[in-house]
Protein backbone atom coordinates (compact mmCIF):
# COMPACT_ATOMS: atom_id res chain seq x y z
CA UNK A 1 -43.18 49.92 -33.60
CA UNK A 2 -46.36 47.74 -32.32
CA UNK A 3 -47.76 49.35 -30.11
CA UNK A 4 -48.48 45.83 -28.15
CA UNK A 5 -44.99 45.96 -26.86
CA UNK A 6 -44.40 46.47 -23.09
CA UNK A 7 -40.65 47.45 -21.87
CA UNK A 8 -39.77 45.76 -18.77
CA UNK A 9 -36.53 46.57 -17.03
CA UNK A 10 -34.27 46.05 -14.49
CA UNK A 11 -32.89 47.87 -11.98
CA UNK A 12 -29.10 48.17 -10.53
CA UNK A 13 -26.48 48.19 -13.24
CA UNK A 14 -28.95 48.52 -15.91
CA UNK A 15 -30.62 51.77 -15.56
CA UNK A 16 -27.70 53.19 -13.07
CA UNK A 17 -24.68 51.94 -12.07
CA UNK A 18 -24.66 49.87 -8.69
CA UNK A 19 -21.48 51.02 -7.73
CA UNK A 20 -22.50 54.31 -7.35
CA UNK A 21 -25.27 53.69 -5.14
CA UNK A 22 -22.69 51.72 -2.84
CA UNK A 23 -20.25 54.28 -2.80
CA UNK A 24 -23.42 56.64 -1.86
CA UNK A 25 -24.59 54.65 0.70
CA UNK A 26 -20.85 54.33 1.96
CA UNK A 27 -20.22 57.94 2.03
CA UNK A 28 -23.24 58.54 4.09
CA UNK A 29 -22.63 55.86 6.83
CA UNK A 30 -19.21 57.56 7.19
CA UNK A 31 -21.21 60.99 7.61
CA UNK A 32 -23.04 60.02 10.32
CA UNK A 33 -20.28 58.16 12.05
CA UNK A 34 -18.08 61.51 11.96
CA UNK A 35 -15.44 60.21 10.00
CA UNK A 36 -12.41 61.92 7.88
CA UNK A 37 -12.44 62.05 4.02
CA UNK A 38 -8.76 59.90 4.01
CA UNK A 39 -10.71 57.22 6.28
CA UNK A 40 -14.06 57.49 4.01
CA UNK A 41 -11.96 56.91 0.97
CA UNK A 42 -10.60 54.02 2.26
CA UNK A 43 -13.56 52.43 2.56
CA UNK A 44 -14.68 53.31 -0.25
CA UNK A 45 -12.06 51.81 -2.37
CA UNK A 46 -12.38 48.84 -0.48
CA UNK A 47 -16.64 48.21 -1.12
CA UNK A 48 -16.60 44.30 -0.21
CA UNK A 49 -15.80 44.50 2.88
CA UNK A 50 -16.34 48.19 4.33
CA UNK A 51 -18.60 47.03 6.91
CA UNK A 52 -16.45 44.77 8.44
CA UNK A 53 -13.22 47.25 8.04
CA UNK A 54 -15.21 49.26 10.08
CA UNK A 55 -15.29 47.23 12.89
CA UNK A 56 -12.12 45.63 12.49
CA UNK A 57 -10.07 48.59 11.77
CA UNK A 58 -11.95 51.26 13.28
CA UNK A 59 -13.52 50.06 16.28
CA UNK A 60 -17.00 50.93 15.69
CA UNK A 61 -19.34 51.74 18.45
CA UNK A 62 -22.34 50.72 15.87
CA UNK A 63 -24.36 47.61 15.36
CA UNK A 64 -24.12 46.01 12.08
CA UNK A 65 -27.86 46.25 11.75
CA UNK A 66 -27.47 49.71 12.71
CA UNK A 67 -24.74 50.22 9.95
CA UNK A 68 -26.58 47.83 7.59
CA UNK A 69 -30.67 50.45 8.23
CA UNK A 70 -28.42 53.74 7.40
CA UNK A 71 -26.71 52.19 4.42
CA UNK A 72 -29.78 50.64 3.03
CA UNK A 73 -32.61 53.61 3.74
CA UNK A 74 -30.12 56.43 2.87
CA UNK A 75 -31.64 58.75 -0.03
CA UNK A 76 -29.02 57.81 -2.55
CA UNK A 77 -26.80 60.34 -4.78
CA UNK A 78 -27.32 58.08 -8.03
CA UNK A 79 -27.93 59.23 -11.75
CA UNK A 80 -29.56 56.98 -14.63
CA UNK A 81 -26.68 56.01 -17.39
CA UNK A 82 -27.12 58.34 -20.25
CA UNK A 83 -28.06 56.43 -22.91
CA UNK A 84 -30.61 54.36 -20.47
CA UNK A 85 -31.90 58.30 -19.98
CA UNK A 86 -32.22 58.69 -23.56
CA UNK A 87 -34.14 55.59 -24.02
CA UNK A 88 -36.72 55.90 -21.08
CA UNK A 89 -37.63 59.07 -22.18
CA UNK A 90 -37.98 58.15 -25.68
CA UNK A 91 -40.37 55.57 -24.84
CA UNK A 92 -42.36 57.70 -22.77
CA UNK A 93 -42.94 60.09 -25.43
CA UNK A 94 -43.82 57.85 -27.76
CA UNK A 95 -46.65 56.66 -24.76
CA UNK A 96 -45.12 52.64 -24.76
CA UNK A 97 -45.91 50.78 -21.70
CA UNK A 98 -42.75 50.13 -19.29
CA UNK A 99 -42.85 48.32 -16.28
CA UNK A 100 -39.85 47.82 -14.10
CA UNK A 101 -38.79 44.33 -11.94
CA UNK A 102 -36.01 44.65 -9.10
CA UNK A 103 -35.10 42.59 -6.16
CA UNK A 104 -34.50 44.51 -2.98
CA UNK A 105 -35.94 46.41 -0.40
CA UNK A 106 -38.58 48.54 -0.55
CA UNK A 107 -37.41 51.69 0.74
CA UNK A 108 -34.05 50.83 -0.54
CA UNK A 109 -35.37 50.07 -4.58
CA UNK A 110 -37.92 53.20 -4.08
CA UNK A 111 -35.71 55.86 -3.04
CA UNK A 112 -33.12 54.55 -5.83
CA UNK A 113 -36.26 55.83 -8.33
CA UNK A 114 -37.03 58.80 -6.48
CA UNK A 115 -33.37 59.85 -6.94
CA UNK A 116 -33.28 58.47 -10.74
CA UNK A 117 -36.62 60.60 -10.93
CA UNK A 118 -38.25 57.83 -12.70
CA UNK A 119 -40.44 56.46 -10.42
CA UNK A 120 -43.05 58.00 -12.45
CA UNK A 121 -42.30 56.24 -15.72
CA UNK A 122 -43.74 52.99 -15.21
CA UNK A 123 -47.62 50.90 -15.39
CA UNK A 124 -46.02 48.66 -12.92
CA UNK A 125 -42.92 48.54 -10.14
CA UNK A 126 -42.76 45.18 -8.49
CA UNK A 127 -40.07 45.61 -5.88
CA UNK A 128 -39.35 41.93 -4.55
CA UNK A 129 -39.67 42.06 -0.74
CA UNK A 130 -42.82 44.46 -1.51
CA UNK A 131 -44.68 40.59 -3.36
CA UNK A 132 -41.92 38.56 -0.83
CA UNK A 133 -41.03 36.86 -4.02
CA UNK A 134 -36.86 37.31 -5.84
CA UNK A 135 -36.18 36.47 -9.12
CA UNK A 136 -36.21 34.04 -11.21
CA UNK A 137 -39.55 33.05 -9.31
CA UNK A 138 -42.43 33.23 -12.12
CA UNK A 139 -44.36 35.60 -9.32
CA UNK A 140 -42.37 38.65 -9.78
CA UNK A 141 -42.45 38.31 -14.03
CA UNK A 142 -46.36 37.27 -14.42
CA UNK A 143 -47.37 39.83 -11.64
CA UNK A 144 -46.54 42.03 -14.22
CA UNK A 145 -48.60 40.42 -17.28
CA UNK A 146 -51.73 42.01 -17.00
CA UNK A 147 -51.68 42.86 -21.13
CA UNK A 148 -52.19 40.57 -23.92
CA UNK A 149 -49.33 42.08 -25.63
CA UNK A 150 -45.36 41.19 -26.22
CA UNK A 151 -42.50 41.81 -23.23
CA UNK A 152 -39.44 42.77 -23.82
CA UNK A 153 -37.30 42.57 -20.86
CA UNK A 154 -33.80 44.32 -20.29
CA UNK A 155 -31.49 43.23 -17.72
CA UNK A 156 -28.02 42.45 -16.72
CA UNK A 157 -27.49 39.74 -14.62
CA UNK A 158 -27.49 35.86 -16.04
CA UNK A 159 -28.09 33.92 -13.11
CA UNK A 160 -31.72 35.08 -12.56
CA UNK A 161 -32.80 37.74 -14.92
CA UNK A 162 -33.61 35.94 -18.26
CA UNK A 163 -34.75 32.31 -17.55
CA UNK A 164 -38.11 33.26 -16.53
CA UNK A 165 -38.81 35.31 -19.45
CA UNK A 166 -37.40 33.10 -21.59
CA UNK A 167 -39.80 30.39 -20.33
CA UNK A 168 -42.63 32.63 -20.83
CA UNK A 169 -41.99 33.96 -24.02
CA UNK A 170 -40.38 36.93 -23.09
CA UNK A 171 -38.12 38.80 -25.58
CA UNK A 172 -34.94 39.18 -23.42
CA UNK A 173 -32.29 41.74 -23.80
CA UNK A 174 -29.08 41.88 -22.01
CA UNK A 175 -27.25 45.39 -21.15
CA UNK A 176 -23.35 44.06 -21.19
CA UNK A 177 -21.13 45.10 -18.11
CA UNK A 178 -19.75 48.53 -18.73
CA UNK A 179 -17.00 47.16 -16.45
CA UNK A 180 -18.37 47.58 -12.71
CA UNK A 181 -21.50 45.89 -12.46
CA UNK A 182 -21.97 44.20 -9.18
CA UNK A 183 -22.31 40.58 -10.30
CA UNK A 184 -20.11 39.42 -12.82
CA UNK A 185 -22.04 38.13 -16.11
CA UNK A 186 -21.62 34.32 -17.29
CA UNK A 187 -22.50 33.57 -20.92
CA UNK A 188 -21.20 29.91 -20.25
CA UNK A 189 -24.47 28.74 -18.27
CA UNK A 190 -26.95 26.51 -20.30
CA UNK A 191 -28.88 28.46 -22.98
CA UNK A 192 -32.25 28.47 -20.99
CA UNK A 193 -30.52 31.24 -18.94
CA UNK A 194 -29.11 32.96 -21.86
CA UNK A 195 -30.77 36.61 -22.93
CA UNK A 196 -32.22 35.97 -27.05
CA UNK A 197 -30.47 39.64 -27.73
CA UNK A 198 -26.47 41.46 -26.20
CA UNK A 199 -26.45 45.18 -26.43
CA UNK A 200 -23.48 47.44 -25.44
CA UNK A 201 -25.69 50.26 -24.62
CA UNK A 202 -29.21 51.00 -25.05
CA UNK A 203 -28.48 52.93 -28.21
CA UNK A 204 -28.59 49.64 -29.85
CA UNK A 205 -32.44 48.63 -28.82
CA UNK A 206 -33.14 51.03 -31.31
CA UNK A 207 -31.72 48.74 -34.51
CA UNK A 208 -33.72 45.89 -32.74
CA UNK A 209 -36.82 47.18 -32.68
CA UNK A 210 -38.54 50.42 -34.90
CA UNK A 211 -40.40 52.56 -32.52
């Protein structure tokens, strides 16, 4: 493969699954608040709307800020989906540039990678409250553009991941829902928020591109 080529990925429900960082975060609030496994479990099954259960059924003493800090600083019991595993690590061997975009928080999106153990792998993290700038904004793709080479950017969601690169000449590659990603994927928008490439896992990056 050209060696030109800088990866660029996403986040949650790309290179982990979302879901389990929720139920993580969940689990610890529920910790700290001394409650039983049957009542964790309940919450857990129910992820919308936990915090307000809380209150509503359990008459939490709590803030919701307070509720909101644990959930969102908590060091997070999260592993990277296999294949995405696979993949990183082949592209580190073989030296290729990755850089990583995410919206979030910072000590929420950097203790996600700490717990992933890849927040080692990449030339560039921008973490969107870190620049104040969310996706689709051209800040957060172009902060990353320091190379005169090609991006190829994998993502999940629609709405805001792939019109950017599009418009900037981004190769764009879309990781389909395994079935629990956070925001639901719509390939009915207009075509200038379409990815260029679909891929059920990242074993199939490999027949796109020889590396």
């Amino acid at each position: 493969m050209n060696s030109k080529y800088t990866f660029v990925f996403d986040l949650d429900d790309t290179l982990y699954s979302e879901r389990d960082f929720q139920k993580s975060g969940i689990i610890y609030v529920c910790n700290q608040l001394n409650f039983s496994e049957e009542i964790t479990e309940k919450l857990i099954n129910n992820p919308n709307s936990w915090i307000q259960n809380i209150f509503s059924i359990y008459n939490c003493k709590n803030t919701k800020t307070e509720l909101l800090n644990l959930y969102r600083n908590h060091f997070p019991s999260i592993s990277l989906f296999t294949d995405a595993k696979i993949f990183l690590n082949r592209l580190r061997e073989k030296k290729i540039k990755m850089s990583l975009i995410t919206d979030g928080r910072i000590i929420t999106q950097k203790n996600k990678l700490k717990a992933l153990g890849i927040e080692n792998y990449f030339v560039d993290i921008i973490i969107s409250e870190e620049i104040n700038s969310e996706k689709p904004s051209e800040i957060n793709f172009k902060s990353i553009m320091k190379y005169k080479e090609n991006y190829i950017y994998i993502a999940d969601n629609t709405q805001k991941d792939f019109v950017t690169p599009n418009k900037l000449g981004w190769e764009t590659i879309c990781l389909l829902d395994r079935g629990h990603n956070i925001h639901k994927q719509d390939f009915t928008l207009n075509s200038v928020f379409l990815p260029k490439h679909k891929v059920k896992s990242f074993d199939e990056i490999n027949f796109l591109y020889e590396f």
